[in-house]
Protein backbone atom coordinates (compact mmCIF):
# COMPACT_ATOMS: atom_id res chain seq x y z
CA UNK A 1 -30.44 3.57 -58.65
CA UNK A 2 -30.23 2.92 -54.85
CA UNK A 3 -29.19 -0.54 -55.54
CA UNK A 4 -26.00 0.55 -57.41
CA UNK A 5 -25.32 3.16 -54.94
CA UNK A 6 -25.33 0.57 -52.40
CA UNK A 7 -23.12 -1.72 -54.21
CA UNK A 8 -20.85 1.03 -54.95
CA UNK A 9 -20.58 2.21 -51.12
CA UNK A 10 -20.20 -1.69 -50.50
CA UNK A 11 -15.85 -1.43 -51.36
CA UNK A 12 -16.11 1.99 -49.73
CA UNK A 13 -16.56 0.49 -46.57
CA UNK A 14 -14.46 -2.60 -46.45
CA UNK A 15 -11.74 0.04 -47.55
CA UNK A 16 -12.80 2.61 -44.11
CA UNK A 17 -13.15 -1.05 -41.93
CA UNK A 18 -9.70 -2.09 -43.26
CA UNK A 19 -8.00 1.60 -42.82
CA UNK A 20 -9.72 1.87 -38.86
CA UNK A 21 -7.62 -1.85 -38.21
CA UNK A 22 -4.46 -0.21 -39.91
CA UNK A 23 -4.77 2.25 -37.53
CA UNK A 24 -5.49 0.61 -34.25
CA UNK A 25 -2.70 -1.98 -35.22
CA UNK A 26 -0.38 0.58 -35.95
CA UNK A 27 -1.05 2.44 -32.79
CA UNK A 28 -0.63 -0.80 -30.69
CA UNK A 29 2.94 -1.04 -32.53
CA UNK A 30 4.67 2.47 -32.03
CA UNK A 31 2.80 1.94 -28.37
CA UNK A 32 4.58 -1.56 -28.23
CA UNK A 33 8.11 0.09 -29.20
CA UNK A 34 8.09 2.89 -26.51
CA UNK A 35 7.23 0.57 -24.01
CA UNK A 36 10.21 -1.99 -24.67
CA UNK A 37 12.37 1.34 -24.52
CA UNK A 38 10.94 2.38 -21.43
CA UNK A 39 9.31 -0.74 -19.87
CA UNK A 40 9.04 1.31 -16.37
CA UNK A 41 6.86 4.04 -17.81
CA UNK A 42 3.69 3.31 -16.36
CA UNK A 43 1.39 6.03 -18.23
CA UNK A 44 2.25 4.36 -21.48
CA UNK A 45 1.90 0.55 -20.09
CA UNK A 46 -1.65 1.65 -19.24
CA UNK A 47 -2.13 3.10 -22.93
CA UNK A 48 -1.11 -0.17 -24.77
CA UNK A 49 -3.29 -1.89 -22.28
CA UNK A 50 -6.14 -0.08 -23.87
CA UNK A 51 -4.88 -0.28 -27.28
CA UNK A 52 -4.78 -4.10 -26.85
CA UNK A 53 -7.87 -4.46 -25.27
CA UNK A 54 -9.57 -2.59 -28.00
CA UNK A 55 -8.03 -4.38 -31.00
CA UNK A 56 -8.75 -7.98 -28.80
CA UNK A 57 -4.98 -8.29 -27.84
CA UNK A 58 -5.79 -9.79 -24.49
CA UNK A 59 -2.74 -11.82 -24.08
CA UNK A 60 -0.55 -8.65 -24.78
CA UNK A 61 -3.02 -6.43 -22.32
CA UNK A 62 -2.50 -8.97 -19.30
CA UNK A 63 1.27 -8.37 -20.03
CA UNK A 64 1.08 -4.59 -20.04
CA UNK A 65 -1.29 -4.36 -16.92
CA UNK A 66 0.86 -6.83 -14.87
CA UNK A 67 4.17 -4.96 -15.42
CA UNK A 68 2.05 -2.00 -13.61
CA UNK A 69 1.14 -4.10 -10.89
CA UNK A 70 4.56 -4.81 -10.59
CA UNK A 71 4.79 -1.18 -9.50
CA UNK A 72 1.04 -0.74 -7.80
CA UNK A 73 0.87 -3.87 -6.09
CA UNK A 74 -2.66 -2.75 -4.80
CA UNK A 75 -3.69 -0.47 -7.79
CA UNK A 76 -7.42 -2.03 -7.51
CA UNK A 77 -8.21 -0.33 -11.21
CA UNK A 78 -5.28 -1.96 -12.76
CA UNK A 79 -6.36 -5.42 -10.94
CA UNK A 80 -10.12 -4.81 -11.94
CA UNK A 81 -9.11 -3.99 -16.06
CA UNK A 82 -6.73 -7.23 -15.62
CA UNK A 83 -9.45 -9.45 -14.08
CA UNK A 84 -11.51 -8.89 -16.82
CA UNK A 85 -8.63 -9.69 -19.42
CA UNK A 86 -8.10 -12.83 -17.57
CA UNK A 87 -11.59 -13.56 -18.06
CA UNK A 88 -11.89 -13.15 -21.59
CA UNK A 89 -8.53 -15.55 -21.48
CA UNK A 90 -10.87 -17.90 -19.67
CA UNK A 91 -8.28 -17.55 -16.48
CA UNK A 92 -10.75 -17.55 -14.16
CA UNK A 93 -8.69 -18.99 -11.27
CA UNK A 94 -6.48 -15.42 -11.72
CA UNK A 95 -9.48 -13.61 -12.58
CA UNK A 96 -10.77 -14.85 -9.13
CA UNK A 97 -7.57 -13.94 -7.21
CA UNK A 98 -7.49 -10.73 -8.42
CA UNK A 99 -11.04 -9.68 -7.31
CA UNK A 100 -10.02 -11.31 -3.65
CA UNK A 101 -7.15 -9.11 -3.51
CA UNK A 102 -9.56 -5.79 -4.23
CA UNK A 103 -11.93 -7.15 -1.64
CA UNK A 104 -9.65 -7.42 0.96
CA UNK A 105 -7.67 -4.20 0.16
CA UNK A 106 -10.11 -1.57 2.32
CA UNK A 107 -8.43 1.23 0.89
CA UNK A 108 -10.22 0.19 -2.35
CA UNK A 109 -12.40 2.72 -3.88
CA UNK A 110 -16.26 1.68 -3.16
CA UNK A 111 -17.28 0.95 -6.74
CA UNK A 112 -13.95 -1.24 -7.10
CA UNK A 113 -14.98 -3.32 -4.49
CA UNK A 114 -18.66 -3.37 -5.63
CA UNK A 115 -17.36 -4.07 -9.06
CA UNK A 116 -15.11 -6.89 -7.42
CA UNK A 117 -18.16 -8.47 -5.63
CA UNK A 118 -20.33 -8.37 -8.06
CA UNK A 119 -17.89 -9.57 -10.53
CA UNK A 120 -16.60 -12.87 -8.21
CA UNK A 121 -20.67 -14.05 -7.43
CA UNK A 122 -21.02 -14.57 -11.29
CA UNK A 123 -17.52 -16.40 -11.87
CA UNK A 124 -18.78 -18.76 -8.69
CA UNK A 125 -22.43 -18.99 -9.95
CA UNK A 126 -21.36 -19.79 -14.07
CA UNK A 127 -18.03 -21.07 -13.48
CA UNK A 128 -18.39 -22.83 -17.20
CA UNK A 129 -20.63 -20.07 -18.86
CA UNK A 130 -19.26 -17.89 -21.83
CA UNK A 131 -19.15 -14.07 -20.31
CA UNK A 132 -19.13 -12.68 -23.89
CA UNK A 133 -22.65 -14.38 -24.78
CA UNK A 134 -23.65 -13.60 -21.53
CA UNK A 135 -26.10 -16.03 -19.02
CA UNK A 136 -29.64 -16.50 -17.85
CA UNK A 137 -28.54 -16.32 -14.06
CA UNK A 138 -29.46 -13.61 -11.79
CA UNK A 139 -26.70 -13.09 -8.71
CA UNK A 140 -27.38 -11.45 -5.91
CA UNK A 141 -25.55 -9.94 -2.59
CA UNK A 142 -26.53 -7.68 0.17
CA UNK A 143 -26.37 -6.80 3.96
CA UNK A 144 -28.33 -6.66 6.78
CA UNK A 145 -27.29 -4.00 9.66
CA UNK A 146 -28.63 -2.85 12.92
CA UNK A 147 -27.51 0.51 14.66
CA UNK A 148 -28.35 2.18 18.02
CA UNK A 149 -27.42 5.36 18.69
CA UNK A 150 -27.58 9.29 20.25
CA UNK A 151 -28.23 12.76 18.56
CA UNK A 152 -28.58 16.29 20.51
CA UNK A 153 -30.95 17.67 18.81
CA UNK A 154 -33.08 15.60 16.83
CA UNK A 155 -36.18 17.98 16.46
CA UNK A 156 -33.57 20.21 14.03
CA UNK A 157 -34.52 22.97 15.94
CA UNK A 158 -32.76 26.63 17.01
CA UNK A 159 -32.29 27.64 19.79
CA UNK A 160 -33.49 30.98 18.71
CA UNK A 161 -36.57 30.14 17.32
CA UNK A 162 -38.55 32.90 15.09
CA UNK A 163 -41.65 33.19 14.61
CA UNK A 164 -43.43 35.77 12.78
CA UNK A 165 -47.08 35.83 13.97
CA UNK A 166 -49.75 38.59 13.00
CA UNK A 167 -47.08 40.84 11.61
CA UNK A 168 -44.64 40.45 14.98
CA UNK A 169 -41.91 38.48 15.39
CA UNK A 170 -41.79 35.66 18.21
CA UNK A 171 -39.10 34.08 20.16
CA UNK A 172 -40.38 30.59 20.78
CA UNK A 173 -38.86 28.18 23.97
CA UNK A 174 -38.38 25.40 21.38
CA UNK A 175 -35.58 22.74 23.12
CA UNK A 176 -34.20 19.83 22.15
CA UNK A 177 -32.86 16.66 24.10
CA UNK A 178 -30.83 14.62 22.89
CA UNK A 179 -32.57 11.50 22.11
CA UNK A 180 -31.64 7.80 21.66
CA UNK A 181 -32.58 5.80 18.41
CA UNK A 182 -32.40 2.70 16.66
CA UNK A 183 -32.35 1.69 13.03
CA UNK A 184 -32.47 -1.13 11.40
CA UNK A 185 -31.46 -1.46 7.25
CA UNK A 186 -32.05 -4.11 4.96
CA UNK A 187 -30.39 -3.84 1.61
CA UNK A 188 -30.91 -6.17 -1.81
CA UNK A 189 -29.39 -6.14 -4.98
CA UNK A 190 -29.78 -8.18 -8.24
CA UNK A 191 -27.53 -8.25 -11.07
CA UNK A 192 -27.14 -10.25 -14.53
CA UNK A 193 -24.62 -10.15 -16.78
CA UNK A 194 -25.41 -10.14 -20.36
CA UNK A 195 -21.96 -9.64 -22.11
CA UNK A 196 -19.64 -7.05 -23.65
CA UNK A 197 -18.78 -6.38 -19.96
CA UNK A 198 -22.81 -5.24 -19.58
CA UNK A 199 -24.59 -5.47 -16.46
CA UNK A 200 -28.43 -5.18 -15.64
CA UNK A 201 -29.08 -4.83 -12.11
CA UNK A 202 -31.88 -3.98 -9.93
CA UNK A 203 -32.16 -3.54 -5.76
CA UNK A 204 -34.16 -2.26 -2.90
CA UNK A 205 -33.35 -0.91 0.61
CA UNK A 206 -35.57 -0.50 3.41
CA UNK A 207 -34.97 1.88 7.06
CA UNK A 208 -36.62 2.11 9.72
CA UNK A 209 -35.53 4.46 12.59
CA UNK A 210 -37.24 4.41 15.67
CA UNK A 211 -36.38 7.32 18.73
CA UNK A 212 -37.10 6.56 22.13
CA UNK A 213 -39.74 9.44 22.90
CA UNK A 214 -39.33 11.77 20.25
CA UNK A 215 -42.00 9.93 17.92
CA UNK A 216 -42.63 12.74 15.34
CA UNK A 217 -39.00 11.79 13.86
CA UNK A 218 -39.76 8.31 13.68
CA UNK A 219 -39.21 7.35 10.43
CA UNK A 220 -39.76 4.74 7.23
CA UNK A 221 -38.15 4.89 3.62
CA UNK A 222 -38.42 2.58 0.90
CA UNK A 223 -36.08 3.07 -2.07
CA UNK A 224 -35.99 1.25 -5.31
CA UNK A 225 -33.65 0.99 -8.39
CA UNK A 226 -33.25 -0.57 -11.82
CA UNK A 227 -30.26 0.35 -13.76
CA UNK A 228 -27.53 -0.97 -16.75
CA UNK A 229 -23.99 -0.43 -15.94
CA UNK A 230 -22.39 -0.79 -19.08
CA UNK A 231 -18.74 0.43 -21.34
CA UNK A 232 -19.23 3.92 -22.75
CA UNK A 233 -16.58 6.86 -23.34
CA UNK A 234 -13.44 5.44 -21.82
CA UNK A 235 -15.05 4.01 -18.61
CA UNK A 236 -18.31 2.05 -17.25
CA UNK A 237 -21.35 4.17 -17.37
CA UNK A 238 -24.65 3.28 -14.80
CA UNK A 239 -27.89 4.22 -15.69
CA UNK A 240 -30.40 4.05 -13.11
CA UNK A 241 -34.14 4.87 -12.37
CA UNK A 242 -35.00 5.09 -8.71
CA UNK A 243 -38.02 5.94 -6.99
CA UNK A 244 -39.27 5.88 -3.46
CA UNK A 245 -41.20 6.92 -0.25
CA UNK A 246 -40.42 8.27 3.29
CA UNK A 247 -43.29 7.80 5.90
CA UNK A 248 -42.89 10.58 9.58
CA UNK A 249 -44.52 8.90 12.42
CA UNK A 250 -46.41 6.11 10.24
CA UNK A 251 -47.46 9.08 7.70
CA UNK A 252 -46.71 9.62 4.44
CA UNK A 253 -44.74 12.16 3.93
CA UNK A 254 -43.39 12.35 0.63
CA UNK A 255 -42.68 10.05 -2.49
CA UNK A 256 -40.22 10.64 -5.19
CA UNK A 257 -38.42 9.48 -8.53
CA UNK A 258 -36.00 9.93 -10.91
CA UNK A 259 -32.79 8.96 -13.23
CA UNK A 260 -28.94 9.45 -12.39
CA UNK A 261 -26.11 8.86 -15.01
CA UNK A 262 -23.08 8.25 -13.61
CA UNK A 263 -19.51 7.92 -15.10
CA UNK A 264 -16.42 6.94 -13.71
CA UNK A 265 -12.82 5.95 -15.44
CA UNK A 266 -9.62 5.58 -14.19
CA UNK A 267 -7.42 8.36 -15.45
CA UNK A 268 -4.32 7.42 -14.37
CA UNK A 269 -2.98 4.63 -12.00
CA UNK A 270 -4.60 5.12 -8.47
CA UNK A 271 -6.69 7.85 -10.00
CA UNK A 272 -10.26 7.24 -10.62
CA UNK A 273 -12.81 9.61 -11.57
CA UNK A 274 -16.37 9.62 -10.90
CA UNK A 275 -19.01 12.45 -12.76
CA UNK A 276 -22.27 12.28 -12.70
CA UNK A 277 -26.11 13.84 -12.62
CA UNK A 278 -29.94 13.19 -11.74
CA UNK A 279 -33.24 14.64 -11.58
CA UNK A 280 -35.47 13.64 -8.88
CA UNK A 281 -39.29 14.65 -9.33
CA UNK A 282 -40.25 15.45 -5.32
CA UNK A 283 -44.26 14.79 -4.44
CA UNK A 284 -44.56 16.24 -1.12
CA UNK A 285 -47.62 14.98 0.82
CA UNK A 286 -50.75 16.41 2.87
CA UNK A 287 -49.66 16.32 6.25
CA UNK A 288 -51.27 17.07 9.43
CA UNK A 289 -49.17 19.57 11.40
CA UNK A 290 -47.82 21.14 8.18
CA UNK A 291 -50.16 23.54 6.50
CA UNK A 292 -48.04 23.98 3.46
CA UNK A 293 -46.12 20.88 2.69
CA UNK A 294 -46.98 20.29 -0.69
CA UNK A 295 -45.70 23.67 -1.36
CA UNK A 296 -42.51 22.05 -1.30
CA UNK A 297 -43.25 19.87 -4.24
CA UNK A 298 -40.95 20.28 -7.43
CA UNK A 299 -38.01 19.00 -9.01
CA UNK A 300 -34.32 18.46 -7.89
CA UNK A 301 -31.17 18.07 -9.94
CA UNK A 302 -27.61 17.58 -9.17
CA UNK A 303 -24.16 17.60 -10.90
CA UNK A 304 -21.37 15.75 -8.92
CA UNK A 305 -17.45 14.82 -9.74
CA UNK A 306 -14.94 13.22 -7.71
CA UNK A 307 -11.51 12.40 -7.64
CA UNK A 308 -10.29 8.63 -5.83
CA UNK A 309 -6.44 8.80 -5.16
CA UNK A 310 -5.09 5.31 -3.29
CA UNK A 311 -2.07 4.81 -2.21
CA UNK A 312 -0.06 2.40 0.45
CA UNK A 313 -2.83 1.89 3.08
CA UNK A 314 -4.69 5.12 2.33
CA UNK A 315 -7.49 6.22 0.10
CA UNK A 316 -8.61 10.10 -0.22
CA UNK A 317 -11.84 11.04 -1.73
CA UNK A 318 -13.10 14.70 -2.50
CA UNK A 319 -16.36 15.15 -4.34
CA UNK A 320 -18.01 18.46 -5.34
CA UNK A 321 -21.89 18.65 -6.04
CA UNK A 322 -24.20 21.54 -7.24
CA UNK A 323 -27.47 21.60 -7.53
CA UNK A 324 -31.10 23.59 -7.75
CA UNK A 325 -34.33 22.34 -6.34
CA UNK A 326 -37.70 24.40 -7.62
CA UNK A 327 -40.47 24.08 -5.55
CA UNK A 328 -43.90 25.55 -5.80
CA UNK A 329 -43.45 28.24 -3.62
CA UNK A 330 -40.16 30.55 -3.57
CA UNK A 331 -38.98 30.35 -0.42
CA UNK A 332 -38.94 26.45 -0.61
CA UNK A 333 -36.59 26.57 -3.97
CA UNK A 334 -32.76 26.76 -3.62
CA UNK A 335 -29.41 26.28 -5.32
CA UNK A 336 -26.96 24.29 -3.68
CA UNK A 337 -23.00 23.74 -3.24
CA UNK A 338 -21.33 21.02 -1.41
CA UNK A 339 -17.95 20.35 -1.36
CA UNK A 340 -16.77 16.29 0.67
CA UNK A 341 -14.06 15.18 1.49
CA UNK A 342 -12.59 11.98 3.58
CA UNK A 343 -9.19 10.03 4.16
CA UNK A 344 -9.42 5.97 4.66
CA UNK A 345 -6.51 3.91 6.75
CA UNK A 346 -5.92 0.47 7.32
CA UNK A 347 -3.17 1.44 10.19
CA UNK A 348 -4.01 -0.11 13.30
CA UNK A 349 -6.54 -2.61 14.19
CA UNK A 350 -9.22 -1.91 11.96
CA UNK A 351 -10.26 0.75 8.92
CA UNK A 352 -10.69 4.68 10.06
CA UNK A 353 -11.85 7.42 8.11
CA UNK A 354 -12.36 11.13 8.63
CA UNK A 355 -14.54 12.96 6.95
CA UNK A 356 -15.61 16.96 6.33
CA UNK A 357 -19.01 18.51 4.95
CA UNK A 358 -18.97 21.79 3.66
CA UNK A 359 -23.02 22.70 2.11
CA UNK A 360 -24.46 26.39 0.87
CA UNK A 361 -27.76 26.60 0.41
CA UNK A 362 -29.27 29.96 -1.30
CA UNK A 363 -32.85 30.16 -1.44
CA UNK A 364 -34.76 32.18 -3.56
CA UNK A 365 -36.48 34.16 -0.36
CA UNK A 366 -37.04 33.42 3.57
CA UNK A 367 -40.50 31.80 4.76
CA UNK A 368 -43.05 34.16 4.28
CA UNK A 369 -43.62 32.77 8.09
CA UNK A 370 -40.66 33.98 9.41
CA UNK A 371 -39.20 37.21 6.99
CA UNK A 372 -41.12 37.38 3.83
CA UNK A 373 -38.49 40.54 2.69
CA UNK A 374 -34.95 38.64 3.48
CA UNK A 375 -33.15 36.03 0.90
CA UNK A 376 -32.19 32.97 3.22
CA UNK A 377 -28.24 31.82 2.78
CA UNK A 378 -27.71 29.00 5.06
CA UNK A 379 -24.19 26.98 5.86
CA UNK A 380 -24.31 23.40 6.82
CA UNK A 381 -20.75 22.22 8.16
CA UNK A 382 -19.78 18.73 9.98
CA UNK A 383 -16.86 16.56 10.06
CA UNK A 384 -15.74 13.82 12.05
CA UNK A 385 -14.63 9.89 12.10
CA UNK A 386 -15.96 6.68 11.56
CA UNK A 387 -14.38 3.16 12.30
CA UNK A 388 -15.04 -0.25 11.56
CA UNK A 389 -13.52 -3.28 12.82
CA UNK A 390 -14.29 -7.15 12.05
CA UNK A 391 -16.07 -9.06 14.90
CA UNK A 392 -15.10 -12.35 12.85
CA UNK A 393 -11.74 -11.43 12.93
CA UNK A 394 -10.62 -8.28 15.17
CA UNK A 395 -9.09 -6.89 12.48
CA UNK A 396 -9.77 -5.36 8.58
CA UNK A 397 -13.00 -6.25 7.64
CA UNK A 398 -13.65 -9.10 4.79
CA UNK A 399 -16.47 -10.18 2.86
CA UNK A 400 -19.33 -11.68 4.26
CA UNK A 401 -17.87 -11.23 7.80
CA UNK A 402 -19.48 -9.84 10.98
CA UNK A 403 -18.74 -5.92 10.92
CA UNK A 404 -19.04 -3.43 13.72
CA UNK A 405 -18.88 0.75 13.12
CA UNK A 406 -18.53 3.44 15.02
CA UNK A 407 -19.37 6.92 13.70
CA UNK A 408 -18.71 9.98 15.58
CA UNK A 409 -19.81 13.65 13.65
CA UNK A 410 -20.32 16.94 14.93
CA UNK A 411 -20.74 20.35 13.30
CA UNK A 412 -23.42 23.17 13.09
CA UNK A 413 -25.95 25.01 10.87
CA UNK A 414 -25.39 28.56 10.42
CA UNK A 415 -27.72 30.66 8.41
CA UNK A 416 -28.12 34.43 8.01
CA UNK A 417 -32.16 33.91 9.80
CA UNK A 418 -32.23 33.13 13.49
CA UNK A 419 -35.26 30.60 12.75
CA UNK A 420 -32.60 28.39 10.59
CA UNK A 421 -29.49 28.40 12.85
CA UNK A 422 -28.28 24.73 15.09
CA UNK A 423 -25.17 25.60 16.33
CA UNK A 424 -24.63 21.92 17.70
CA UNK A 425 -25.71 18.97 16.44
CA UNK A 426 -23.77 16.26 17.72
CA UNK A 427 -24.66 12.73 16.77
CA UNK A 428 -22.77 9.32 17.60
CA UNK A 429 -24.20 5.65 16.50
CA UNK A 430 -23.01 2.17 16.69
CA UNK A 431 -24.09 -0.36 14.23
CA UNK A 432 -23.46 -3.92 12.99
CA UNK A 433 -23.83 -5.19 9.71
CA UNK A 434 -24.04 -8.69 8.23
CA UNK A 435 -23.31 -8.83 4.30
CA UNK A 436 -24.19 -11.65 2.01
């Protein structure tokens, strides 16, 4: 009986295979018609371009996506979807151009000009390989930076320091100077592409920040990743394990893991949205100086979305994250809010951005050290600039050349517990980075 039923189903779905084609080729078609009656509408270029790509149409995609680009010049999302298009078209000289174009444009969103790079080392690497079978060749990029700079008040300390000692409250003398520091960052990535527009990748980045005197901030972090970035729901999807450890004056101080899914899609031209989430598993370590650090020990998650506009020689960017830690003691577990936002600009010599941090934290109850009978809110706020400038060139940075940054930020703690509250931290730092 199961054999008949099979052969029975067989027609059933040639007949649901045949209808789905129907469909997509009749979308393409009443697409197709409103564009040649409105070949300026830009929203429904963009559809057909989908439609096509779907139903393998490249030729008729790379003719839909150009006539926005005839609009959006610099539309890196449009360029990115037509690279690709070109590829499978095996116009790899175009393809090429294209991703130039989005590596040069600093306006581009980050993961554009990731995409871009990442994209252009495996077109120079398998210049004769078939993308849609994929290739046995790993490519890699990465950068190498050094930075040297100044914070007031690297000790995060008050300047009304509470204590609560034997059942009385303490005002400690606890002052900070501001202290010079260096750090040094070395960042790897692999990647492999293994077709249908999939990507494996995997990287590492080490830091090491060294202050002059203040050695009980000196600090070491190793982070790790292995991922897939691959086409799901619209967009490109990234899947990613991480895991890690940071090390406080040569210590260990605490070592963590976890996943983050993240999702991003262009949903209209020069919009692109990114959503995302992760759970980190924290392991807080035994260290000497602070009795109850593994009290701290839990899990983390986080929810984030964020909205890329570009435009003529700007980019905006506003992402909003919440989040909960829970540690193993109360007063250690909080929810969070944070709300980022920054404007990019090629005017000028150089790129310039400006940026503004707004972060709530509300904990479950103060340190039994400090109030044991209060719930803790506390308010992180900064903002300022950061600049960057090609030593190659004196001008907007390219790949692969020499880059110098400046980053300027100030801002201040505020919290409803005196023990919790900077009102200044200031910080400025100078570094130059090699990419390759």
């Amino acid at each position: 009986m199961k054999y008949i039923k099979k052969y029975l189903n067989f027609p059933l779905l040639i007949i649901l295979a045949l209808s789905l084609n129907t469909s997509v080729a009749d979308e393409e078609s009443d697409l197709f018609d409103k564009v040649f009656k409105n070949p300026g509408d830009l929203k429904l270029n963009y559809d057909l371009a989908q439609v096509q790509i779907a139903s393998k149409n490249f030729k008729g995609a790379a003719a839909s996506l150009e006539r926005i680009l005839v609009r959006f010049e610099n539309e890196t999302s449009i360029q990115l979807l037509l690279a690709k298009v070109n590829i499978q078209l095996n116009n790899r000289t175009d393809a090429k151009r294209l991703y130039n174009q989005i590596l040069k444009n600093k306006n581009a969103p980050v993961e554009n000009q990731q995409i871009a790079r990442q994209e252009l080392s495996l077109l120079n690497i398998n210049n004769n390989d078939d993308d849609e079978k994929g290739n046995s060749t790993w490519g890699a990029y990465g950068s190498l930076s050094f930075s040297y700079g100044e914070t007031d008040n690297a000790r995060k300390a008050s300047y009304n320091n509470s204590v609560l000692l034997g059942g009385a409250t303490y005002k400690s003398d606890v002052t900070s100077d501001p202290e010079f520091f260096r750090t040094s960052t070395l960042d790897v990535n692999l990647f492999k592409e293994v077709g249908d527009n999939t990507r494996l990748w995997a990287g590492m980045n080490a830091a090491l920040k060294d202050y002059n005197t203040y050695n009980d901030s000196d600090t070491e972090n190793w982070h790790f990743r292995l991922g897939v970035d691959t086409p799901m729901l619209g967009g490109m999807t990234r899947i990613m394990s991480q895991g890690g450890q940071m090390y406080l004056n040569n210590y260990k101080f605490i070592n963590y893991y976890g996943i983050n899914v993240d999702h991003r899609r262009m949903i209209a031209p020069s919009w692109l949205l990114n959503t995302g989430f992760g759970r980190t598993n924290l392991e807080f370590q035994e260290y000497e100086g602070i009795l109850d650090n593994t009290d701290k020990a839990g899990f983390s998650n986080k929810f984030h979305a964020s909205l890329t506009k570009s435009w003529e020689r700007f980019r905006g960017d506003i992402t909003y994250t919440i989040g909960d830690t829970n540690a193993k003691r109360q007063w250690y577990s909080y929810d969070t809010k944070q709300f980022d936002f920054s404007l990019t600009t090629d005017y000028g010599i150089g790129v310039t951005s400006f940026f503004y941090t707004l972060a709530d934290n509300d904990y479950g109850l103060a340190n039994a050290n400090v109030d044991p009978n209060t719930v803790r809110q506390d308010t992180f706020v900064s903002y300022g600039f950061n600049y960057q400038i090609s030593l190659t060139t004196l001008d907007i940075p390219k790949p692969k050349d020499l880059i110098a940054n400046f980053k300027y930020k100030w801002g201040e703690n505020r919290s409803n517990i005196n023990n919790y509250k900077r009102d200044n931290d200031r910080e400025w730092v100078m570094t130059v980075t090699k990419s390759f």
